[in-house]
Protein backbone atom coordinates (compact mmCIF):
# COMPACT_ATOMS: atom_id res chain seq x y z
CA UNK A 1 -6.95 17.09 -21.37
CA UNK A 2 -4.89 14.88 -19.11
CA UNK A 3 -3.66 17.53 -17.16
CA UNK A 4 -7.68 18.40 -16.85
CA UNK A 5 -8.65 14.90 -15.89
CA UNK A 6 -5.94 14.85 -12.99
CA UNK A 7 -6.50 17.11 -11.08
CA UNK A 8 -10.29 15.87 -9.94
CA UNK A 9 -8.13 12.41 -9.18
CA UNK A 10 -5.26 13.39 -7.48
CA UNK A 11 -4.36 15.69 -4.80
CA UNK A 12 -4.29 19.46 -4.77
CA UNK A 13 -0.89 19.64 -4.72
CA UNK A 14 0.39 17.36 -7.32
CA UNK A 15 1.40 18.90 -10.29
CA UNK A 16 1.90 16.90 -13.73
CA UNK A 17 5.65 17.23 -13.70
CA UNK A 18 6.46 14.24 -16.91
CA UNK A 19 5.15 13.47 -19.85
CA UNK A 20 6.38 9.85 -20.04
CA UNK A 21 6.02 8.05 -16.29
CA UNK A 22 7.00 4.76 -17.70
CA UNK A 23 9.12 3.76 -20.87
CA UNK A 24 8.36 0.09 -20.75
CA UNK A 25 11.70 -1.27 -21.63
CA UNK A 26 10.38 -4.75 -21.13
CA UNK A 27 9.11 -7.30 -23.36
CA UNK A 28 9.08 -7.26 -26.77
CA UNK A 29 9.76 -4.01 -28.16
CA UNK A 30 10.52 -0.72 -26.13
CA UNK A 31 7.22 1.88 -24.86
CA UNK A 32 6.09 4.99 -23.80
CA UNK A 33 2.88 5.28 -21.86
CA UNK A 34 1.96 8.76 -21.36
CA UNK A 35 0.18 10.62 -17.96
CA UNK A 36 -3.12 10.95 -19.78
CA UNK A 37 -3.15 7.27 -20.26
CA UNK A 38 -3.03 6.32 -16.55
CA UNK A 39 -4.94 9.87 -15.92
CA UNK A 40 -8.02 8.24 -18.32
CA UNK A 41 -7.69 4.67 -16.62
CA UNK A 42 -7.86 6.36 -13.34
CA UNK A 43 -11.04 8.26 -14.04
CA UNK A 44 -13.04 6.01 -16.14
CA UNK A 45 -11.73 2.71 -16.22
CA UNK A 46 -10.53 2.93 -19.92
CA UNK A 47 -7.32 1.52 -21.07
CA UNK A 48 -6.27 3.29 -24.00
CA UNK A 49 -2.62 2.56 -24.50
CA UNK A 50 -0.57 -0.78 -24.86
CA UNK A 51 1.71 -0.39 -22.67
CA UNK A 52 -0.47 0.19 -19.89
CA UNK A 53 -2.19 -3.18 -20.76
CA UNK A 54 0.94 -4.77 -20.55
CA UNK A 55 1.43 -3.79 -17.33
CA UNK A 56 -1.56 -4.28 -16.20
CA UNK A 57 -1.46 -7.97 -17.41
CA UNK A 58 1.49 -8.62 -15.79
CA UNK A 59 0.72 -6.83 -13.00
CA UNK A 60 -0.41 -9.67 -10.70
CA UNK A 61 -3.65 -7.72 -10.06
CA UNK A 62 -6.98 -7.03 -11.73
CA UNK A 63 -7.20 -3.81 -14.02
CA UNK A 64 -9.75 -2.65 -11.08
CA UNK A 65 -7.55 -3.84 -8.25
CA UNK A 66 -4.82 -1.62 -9.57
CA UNK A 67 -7.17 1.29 -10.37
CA UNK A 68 -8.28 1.34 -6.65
CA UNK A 69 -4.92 0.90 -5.31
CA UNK A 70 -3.18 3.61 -7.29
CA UNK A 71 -6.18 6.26 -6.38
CA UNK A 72 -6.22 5.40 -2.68
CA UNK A 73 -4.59 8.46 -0.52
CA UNK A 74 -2.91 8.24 2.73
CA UNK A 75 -2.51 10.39 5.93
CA UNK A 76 1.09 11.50 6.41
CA UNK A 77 3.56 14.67 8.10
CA UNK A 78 5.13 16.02 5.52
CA UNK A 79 8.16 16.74 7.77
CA UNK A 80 8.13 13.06 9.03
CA UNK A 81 8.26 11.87 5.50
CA UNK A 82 10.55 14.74 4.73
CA UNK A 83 12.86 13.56 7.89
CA UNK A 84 12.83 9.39 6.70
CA UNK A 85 13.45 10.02 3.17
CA UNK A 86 16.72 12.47 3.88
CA UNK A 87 17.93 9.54 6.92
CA UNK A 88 19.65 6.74 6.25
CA UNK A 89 17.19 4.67 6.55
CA UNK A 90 15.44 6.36 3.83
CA UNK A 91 18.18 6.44 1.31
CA UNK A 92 18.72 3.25 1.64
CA UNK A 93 14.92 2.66 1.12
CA UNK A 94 15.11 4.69 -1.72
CA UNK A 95 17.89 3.16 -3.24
CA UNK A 96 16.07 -0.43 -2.71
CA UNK A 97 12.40 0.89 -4.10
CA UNK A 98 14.46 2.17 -7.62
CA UNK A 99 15.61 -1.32 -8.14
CA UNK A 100 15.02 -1.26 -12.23
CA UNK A 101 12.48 2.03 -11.96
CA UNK A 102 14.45 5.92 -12.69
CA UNK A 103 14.54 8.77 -14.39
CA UNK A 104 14.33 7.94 -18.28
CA UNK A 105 18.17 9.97 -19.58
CA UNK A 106 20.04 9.37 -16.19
CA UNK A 107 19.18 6.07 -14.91
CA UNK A 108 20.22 4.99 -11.66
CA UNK A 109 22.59 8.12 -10.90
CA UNK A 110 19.72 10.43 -10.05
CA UNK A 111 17.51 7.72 -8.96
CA UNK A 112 16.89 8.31 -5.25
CA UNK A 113 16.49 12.07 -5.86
CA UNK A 114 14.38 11.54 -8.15
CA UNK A 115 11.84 9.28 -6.17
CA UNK A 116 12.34 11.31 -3.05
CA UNK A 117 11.09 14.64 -4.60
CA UNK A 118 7.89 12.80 -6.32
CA UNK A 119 6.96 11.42 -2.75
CA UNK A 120 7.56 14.83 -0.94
CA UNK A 121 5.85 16.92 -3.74
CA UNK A 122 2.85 14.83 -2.91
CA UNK A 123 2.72 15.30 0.59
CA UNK A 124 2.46 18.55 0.97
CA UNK A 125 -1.13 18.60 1.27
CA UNK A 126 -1.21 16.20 3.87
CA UNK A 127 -1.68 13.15 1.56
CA UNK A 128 -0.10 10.53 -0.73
CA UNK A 129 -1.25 8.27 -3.12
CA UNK A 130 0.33 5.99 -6.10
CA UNK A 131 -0.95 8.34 -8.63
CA UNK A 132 0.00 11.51 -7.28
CA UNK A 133 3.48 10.36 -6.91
CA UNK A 134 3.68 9.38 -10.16
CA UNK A 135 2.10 12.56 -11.38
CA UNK A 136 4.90 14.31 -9.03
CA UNK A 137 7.74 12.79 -11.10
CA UNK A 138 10.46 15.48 -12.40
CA UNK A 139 11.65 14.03 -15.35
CA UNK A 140 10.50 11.09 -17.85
CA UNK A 141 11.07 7.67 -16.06
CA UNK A 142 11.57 4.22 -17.66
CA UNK A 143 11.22 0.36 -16.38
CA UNK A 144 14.42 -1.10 -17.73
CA UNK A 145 15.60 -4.59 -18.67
CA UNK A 146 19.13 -4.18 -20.40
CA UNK A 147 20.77 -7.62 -20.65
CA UNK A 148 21.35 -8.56 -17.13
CA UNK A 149 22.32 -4.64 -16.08
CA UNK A 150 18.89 -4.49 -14.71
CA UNK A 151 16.21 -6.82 -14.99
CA UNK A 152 12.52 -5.12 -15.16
CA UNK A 153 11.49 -5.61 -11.86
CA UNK A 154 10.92 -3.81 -8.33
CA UNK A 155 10.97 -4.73 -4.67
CA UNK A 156 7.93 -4.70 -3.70
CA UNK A 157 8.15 -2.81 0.00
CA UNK A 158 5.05 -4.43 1.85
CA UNK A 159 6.23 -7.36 3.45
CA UNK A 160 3.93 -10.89 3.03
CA UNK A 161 1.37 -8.73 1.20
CA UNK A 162 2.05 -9.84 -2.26
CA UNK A 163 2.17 -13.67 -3.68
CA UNK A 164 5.67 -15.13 -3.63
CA UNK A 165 7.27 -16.18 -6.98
CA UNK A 166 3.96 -14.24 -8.60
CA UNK A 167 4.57 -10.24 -10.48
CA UNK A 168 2.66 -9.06 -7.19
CA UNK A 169 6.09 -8.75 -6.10
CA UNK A 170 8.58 -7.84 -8.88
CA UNK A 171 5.50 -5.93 -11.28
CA UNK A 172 6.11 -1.77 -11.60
CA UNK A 173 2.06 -1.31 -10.95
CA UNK A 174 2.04 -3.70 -8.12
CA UNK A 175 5.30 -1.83 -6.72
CA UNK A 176 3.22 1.12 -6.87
CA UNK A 177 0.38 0.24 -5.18
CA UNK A 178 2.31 -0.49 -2.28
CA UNK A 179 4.69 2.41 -2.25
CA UNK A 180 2.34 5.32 -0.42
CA UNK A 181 1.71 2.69 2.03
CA UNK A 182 5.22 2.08 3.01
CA UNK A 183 6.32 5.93 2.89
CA UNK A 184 3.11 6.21 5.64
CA UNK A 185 4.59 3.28 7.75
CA UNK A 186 7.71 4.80 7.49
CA UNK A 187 7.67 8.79 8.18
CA UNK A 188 9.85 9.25 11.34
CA UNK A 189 8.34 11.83 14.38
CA UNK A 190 10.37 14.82 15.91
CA UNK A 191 12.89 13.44 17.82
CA UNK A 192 13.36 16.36 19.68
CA UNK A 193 9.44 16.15 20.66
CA UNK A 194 9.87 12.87 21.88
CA UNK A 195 12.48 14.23 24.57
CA UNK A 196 10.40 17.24 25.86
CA UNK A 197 7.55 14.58 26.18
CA UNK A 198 9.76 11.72 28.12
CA UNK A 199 8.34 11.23 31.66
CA UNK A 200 10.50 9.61 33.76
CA UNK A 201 9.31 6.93 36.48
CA UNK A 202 8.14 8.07 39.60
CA UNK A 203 10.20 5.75 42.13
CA UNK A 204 9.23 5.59 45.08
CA UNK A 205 12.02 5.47 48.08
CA UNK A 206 11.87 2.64 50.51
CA UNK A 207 11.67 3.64 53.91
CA UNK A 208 14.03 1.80 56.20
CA UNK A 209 13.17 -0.24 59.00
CA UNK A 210 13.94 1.04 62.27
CA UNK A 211 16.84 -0.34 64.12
CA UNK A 212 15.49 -2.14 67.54
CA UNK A 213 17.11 0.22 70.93
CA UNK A 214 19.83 -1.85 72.78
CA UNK A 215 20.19 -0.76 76.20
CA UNK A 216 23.73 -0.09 77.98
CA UNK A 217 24.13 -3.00 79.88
């Protein structure tokens, strides 16, 4: 059924891959939301699980703000997206975006491979969005908070677009909504492209002035 209601939300190419894309390990008591749940909320509107509600509530955004967000697709290369996440620049992004966020069993060891293949299994049709990267997840994943370890919430990558000091900034769904935007911002162009397509300046030499003719005497 949720596999079924995917697939007329999310991109061609993004395969359910997890059961479990969040473990809520925030809050009161410990949570599993499963795909169908966000695969119903994206298609109807319905929120049929608590742990979804919670993080909706504390998202820092209206339930329909965060439906629209996590649906909306973006234009990207999959080579340039391919070519930032492998750089260091994209490691290092990686690394910064999995802040409390990774694979359920092996935390934060596998936690930039992990991201990395969800992103580039969604864009190999050309597009990216919030849900299908979350539907691209390999494993299980889990939002933890383990006594000062890690602390439940995510850097949010879009500069000045969230509220300071408000869970548009530190919230897993906000993080989300922001994340295909970033990756777009981000994809890096073939350097080697950029060479063959240098022009040079045309400069222009100076002609010199003519030297006046002294006579002999």
């Amino acid at each position: 059924m949720g596999t079924a209601l995917m697939a007329s939300t999310l991109p061609a190419s993004a395969a359910v891959d997890n059961d479990l894309p969040v473990r809520w390990n925030t809050g009161g008591a410990v949570w599993s939301t499963p795909m169908d749940a966000f695969t119903t909320f994206l298609e109807t509107g319905e929120i049929t699980d608590r742990g979804l509600a919670g993080g909706l509530n504390l998202s820092g955004w209206t339930a329909a703000e965060v439906r629209a967000g996590l649906s909306k697709s973006y234009s990207v290369d999959l080579v340039g997206v391919t070519r930032f996440l492998y750089s260091d620049a994209g490691v290092k992004f990686l690394k910064d975006q999995s802040r409390s966020y990774f694979p359920y069993w092996t935390m934060s060891t596998y936690a930039v491979q992990g991201l990395r293949s969800a992103i580039i299994a969604d864009a190999k049709d050309g597009q990216i969005s919030s849900a299908g990267i979350m539907a691209a997840l390999p494993v299980d994943y889990r939002l933890a908070d383990t006594c000062g370890t890690y602390d439940g919430k995510q850097n949010i990558c879009a500069d000045g677009k969230c509220k300071q000091g408000t869970a548009q900034c530190t919230s897993l769904l906000s993080w989300y909504v922001f994340l295909p935007a970033c990756i777009q911002a981000n994809q890096m162009g073939d350097p080697v492209a950029k060479v063959e397509n240098f022009q040079a300046p045309v400069v222009v030499p100076t002609v010199a002035e003519p030297m006046p003719i002294r006579g002999l005497w």
